[in-house]
Protein backbone atom coordinates (compact mmCIF):
# COMPACT_ATOMS: atom_id res chain seq x y z
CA UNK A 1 0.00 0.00 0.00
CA UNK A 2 1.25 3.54 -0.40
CA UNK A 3 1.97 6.13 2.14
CA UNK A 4 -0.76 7.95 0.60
CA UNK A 5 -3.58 4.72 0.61
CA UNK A 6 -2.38 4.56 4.09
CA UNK A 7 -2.75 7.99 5.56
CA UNK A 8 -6.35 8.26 3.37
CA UNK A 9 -7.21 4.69 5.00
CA UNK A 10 -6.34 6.32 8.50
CA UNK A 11 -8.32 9.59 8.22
CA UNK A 12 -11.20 7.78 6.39
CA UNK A 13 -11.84 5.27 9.27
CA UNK A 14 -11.91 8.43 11.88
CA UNK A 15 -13.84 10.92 10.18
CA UNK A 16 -17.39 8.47 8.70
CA UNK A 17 -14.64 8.10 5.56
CA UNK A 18 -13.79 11.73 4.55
CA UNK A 19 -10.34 13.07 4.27
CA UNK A 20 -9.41 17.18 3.54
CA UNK A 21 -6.90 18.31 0.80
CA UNK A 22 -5.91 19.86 4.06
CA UNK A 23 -4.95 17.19 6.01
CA UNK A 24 -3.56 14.81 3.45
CA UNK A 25 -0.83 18.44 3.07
CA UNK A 26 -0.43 18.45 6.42
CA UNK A 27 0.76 14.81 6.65
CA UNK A 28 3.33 15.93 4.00
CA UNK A 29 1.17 14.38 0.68
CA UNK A 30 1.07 16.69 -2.54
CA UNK A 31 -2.31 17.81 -3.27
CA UNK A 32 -1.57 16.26 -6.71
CA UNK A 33 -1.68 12.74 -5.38
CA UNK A 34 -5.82 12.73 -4.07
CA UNK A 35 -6.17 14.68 -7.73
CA UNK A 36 -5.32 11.17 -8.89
CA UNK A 37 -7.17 9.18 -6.65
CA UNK A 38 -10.52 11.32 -7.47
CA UNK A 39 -9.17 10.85 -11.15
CA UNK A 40 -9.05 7.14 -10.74
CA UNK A 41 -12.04 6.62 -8.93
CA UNK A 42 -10.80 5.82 -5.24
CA UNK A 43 -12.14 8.97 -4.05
CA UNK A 44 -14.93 11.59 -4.75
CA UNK A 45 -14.90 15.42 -4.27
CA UNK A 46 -18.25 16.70 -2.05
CA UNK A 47 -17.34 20.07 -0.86
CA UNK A 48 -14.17 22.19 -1.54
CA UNK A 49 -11.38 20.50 -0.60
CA UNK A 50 -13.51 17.37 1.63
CA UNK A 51 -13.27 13.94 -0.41
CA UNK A 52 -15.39 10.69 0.49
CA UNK A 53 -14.17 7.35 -0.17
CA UNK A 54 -16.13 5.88 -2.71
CA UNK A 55 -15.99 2.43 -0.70
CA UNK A 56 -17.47 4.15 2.68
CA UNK A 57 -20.91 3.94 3.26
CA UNK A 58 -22.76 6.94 2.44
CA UNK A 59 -25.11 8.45 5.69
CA UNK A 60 -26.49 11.57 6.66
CA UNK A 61 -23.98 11.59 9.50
CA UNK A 62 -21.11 11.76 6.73
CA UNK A 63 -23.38 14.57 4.91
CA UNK A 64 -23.02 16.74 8.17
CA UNK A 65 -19.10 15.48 8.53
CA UNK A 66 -18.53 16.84 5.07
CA UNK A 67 -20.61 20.21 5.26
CA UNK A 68 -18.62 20.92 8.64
CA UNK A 69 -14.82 19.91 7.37
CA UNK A 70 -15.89 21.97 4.13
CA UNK A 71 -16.73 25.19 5.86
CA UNK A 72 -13.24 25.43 7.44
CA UNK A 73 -11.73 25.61 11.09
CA UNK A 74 -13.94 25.86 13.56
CA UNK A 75 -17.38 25.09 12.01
CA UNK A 76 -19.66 22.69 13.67
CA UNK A 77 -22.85 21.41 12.88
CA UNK A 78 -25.66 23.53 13.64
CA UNK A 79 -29.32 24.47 14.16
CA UNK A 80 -31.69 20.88 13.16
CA UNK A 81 -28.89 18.68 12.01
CA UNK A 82 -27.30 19.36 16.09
CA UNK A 83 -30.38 18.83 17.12
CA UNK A 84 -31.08 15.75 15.43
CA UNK A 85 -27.50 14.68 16.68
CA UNK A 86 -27.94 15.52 19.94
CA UNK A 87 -31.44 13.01 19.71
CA UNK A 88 -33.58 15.80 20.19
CA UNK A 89 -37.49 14.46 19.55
CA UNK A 90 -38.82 16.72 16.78
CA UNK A 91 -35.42 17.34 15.20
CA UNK A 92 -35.48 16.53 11.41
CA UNK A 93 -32.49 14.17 10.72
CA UNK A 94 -32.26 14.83 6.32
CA UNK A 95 -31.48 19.08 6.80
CA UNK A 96 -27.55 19.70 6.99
CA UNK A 97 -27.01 22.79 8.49
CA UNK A 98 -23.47 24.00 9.55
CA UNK A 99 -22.25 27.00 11.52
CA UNK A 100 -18.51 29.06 10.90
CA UNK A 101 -17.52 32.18 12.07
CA UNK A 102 -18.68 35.13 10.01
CA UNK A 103 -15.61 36.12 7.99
CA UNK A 104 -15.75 32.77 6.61
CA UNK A 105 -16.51 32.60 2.54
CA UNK A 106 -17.43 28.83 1.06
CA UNK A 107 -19.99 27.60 -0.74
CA UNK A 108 -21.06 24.03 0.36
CA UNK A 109 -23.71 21.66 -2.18
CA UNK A 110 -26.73 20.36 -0.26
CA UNK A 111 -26.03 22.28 2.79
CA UNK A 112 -27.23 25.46 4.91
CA UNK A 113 -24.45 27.72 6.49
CA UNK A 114 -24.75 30.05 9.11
CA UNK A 115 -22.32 32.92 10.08
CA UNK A 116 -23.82 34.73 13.38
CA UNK A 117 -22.79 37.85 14.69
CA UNK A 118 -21.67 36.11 17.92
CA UNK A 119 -20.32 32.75 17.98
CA UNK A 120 -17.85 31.18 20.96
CA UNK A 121 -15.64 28.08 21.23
CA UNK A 122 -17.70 27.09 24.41
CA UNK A 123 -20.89 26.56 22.55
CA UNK A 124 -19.57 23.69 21.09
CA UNK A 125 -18.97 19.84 22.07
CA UNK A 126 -18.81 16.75 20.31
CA UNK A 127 -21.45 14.06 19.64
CA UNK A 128 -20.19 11.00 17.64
CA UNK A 129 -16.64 12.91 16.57
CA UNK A 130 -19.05 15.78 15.26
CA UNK A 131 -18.59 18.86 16.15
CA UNK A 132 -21.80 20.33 17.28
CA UNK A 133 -23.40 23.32 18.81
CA UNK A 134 -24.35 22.80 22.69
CA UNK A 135 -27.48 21.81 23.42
CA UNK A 136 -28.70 25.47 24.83
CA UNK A 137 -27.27 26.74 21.79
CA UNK A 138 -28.71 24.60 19.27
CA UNK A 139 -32.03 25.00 20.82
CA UNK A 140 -31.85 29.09 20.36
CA UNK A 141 -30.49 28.45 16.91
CA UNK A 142 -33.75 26.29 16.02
CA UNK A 143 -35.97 29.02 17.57
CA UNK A 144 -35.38 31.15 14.35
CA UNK A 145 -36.10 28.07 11.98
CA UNK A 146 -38.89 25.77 13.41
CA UNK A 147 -42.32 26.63 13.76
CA UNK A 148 -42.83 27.77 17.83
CA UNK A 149 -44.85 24.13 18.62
CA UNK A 150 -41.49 22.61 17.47
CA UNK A 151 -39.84 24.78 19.66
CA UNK A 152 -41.99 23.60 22.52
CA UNK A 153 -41.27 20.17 21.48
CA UNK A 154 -37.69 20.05 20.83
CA UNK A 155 -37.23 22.13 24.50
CA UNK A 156 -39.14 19.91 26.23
CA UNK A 157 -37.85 16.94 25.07
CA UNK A 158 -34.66 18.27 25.74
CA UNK A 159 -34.71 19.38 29.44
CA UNK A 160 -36.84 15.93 30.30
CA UNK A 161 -33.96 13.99 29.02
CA UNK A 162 -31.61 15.57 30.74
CA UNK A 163 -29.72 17.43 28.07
CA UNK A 164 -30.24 20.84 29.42
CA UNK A 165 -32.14 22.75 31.79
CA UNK A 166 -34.45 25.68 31.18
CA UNK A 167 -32.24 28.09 33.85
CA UNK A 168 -29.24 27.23 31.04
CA UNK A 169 -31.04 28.16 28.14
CA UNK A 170 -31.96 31.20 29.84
CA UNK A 171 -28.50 31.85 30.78
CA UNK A 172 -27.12 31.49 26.95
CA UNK A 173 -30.32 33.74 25.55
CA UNK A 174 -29.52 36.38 28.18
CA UNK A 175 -25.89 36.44 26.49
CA UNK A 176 -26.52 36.07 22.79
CA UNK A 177 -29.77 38.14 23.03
CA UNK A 178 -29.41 41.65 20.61
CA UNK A 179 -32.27 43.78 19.40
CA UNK A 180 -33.37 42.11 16.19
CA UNK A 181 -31.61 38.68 16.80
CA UNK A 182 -33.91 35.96 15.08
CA UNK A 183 -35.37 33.44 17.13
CA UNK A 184 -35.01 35.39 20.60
CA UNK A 185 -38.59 36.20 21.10
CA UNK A 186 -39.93 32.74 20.31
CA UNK A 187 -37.51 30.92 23.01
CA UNK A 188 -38.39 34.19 25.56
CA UNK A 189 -41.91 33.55 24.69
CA UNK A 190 -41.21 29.83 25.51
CA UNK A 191 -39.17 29.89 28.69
CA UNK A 192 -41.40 32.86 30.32
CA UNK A 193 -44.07 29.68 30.06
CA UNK A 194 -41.71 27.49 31.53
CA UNK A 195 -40.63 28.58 34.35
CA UNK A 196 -41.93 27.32 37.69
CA UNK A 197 -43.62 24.73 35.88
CA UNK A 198 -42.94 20.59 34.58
CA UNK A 199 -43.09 19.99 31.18
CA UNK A 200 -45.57 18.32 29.33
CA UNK A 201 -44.56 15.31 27.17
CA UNK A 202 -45.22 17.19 23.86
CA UNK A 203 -46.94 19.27 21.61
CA UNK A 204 -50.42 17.15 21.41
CA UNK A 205 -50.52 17.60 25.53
CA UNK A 206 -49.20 20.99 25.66
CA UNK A 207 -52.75 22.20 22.98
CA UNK A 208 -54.81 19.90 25.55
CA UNK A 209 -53.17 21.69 29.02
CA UNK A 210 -54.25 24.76 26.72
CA UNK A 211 -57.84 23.99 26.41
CA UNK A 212 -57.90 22.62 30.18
CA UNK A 213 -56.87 25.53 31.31
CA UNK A 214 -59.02 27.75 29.03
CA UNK A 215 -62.38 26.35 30.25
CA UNK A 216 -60.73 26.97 33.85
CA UNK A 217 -60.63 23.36 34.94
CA UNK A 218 -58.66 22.07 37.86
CA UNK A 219 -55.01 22.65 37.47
CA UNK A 220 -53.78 18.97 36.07
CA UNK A 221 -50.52 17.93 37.17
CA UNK A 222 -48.35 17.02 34.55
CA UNK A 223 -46.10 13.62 33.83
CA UNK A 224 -47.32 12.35 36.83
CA UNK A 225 -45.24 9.44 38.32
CA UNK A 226 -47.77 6.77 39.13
CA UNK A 227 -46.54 2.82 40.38
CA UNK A 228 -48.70 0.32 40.53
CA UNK A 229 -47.80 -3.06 41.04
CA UNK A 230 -44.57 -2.04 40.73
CA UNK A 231 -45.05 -1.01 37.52
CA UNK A 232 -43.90 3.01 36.80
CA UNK A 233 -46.39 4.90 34.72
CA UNK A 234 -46.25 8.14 33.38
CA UNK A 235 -49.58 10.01 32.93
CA UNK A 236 -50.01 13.03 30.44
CA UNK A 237 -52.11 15.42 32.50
CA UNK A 238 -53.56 13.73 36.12
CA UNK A 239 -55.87 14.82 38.96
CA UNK A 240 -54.46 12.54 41.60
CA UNK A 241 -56.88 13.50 44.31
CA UNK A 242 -59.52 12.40 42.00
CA UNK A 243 -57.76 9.76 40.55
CA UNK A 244 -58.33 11.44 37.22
CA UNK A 245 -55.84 10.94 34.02
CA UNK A 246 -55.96 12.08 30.26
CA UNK A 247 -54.00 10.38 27.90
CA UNK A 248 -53.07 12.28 24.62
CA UNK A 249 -52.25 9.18 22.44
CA UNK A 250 -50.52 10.39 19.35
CA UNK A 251 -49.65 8.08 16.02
CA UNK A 252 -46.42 8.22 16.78
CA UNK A 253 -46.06 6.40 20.49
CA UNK A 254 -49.08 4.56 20.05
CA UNK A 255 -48.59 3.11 15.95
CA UNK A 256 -47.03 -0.33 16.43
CA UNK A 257 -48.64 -3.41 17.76
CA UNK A 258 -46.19 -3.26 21.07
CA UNK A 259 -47.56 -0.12 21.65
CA UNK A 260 -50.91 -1.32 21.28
CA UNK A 261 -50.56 -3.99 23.48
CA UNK A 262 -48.59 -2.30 26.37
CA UNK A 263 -51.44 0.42 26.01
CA UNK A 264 -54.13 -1.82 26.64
CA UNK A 265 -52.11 -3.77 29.86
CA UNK A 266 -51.48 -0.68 31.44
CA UNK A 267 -55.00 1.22 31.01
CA UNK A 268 -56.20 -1.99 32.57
CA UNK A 269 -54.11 -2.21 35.36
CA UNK A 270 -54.71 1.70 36.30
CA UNK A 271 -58.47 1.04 35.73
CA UNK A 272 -58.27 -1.91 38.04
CA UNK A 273 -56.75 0.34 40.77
CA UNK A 274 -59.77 2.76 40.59
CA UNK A 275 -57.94 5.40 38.00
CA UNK A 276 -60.55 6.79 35.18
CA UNK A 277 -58.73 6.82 32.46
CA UNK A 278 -59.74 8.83 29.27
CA UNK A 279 -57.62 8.81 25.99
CA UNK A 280 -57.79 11.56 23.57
CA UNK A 281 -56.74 11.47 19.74
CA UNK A 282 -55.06 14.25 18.03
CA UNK A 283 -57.84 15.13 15.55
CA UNK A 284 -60.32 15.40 18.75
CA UNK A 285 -58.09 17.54 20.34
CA UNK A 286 -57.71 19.64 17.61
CA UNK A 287 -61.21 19.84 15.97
CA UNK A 288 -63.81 19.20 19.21
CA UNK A 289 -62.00 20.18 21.76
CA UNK A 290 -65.49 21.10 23.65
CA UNK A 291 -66.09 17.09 23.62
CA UNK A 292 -63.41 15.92 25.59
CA UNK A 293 -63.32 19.55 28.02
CA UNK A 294 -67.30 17.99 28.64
CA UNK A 295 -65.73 14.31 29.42
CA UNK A 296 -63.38 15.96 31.66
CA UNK A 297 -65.76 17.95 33.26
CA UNK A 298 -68.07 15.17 34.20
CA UNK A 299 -65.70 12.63 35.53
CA UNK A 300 -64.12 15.66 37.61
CA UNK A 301 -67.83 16.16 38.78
CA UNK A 302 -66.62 19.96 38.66
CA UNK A 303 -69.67 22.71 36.74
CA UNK A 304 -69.02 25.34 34.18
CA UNK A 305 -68.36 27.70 37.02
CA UNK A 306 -66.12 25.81 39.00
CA UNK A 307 -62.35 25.64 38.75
């Protein structure tokens, strides 16, 4: 094998199988000697100066690899695709979106660069030999791209995993936050909603605490932590003095006949401990909301004028 097959071999097998032009001169190759690799087949150009294998496997991971060696020093992977690699629920995995520092000029194919006005080595980390924006930053990043019930989502999701707290979000916003900044008022929006309270489990329960609290219902308290049998059970919005749950069952948790099943075992063995149980769909949430605000209402044993 060459020095050169060797060194390409190396870098591949680190990097989801990319090399640079620049790292191939750094380990002392001429940049004529990938030209005739490419030439011959052995490897392909994606970006500027990033080359894939041809033998490697081709992911979305490598797309995000590629788009970040190809905008230069210091870029990392940004906005939905650090989202997504973070394993942030609501983060779409296909968008590549990278981040360099401002004076930087490339032109990437297939990919979204940013260049913010403010941009500092300690919002970044690593996730699978990425580089990546940290979590608080990625989630103030998305702010400015994804609709605000994404927002919710992805933030939620976030903090209940563990990722990140609300008080560290805050912290970043305070810091990046400039008159005009995109994205600043959705997150502020989101946080001043967050604060003080637990998070529901997504979007679908966040429009039903909405509606709850709309026809002034009893406060619900949300993700409850429930064991029976010694069983753990999470419920979407409870009245635990009442022994009162609603279940927001969307397509995506509920779609697979495990789900089904494990649905059906554990509204049993909550109904056999004396919980009422009721289970809302999306599209009833969304288009009669009055109907299941009625069905709440009646199994709370609470009138129109009480709250």
């Amino acid at each position: 094998m060459y020095e050169i097959d060797r060194v390409i071999a190396e870098l591949a097998g680190r990097q989801l199988g990319l090399v640079t032009a620049a790292q191939l001169q750094e380990a002392g190759l001429h940049p004529r000697a990938i030209q005739r690799r490419a030439a011959n087949g052995v490897v392909e150009r994606i970006h500027p100066g990033v080359f894939r294998v041809v033998a490697a496997p081709v992911s979305w991971r490598q797309s995000v690899l590629a788009a970040v060696l190809g905008a230069g020093p210091g870029a990392v992977a940004s906005h939905r695709s650090a989202a997504a690699l973070h394993g942030i629920r609501g983060a779409r995995g296909s968008v590549v979106e990278v981040m360099a520092e401002r004076y930087r000029r490339c032109r990437l194919r297939g990919a979204l660069l940013h260049r913010p006005l403010s941009f500092a080595g300690h919002d970044c980390e690593d996730v699978d030999s990425i580089p990546v924006t940290s979590v608080p930053r990625t989630l103030i990043d998305c702010a400015a791209v994804v609709h605000p019930y994404r927002l919710e989502e992805m933030t939620d999701d976030a903090v209940r995993q563990g990722l990140t707290s609300y008080e560290a979000i805050d912290a970043r916003l305070r810091l990046l936050a400039k008159n005009g900044r995109t994205g600043i008022v959705a997150m502020r929006n989101l946080l001043e909603t967050r604060f003080g309270e637990r998070t529901t489990g997504s979007v679908f329960e966040a429009l039903a605490l909405a509606a709850i609290r709309a026809a002034q219902l009893p406060e619900p308290t949300l993700q409850h932590k429930l064991v029976v049998g010694g069983i753990v059970s999470y419920l979407d919005l409870a009245w635990p003095e009442r022994m009162v749950a609603l279940e927001c069952d969307g397509w995506e948790t509920h779609a697979s006949p495990q789900a089904l099943r494990s649905d059906l075992e554990r509204q049993n063995r909550l109904t056999v401990a004396g919980w009422t149980l009721l289970r809302v769909a999306w599209p009833t949430m969304v288009e009669t909301p009055r109907v299941v605000i009625a069905e709440l209402r009646s199994v709370l044993g609470v009138t129109n004028r009480q709250k």
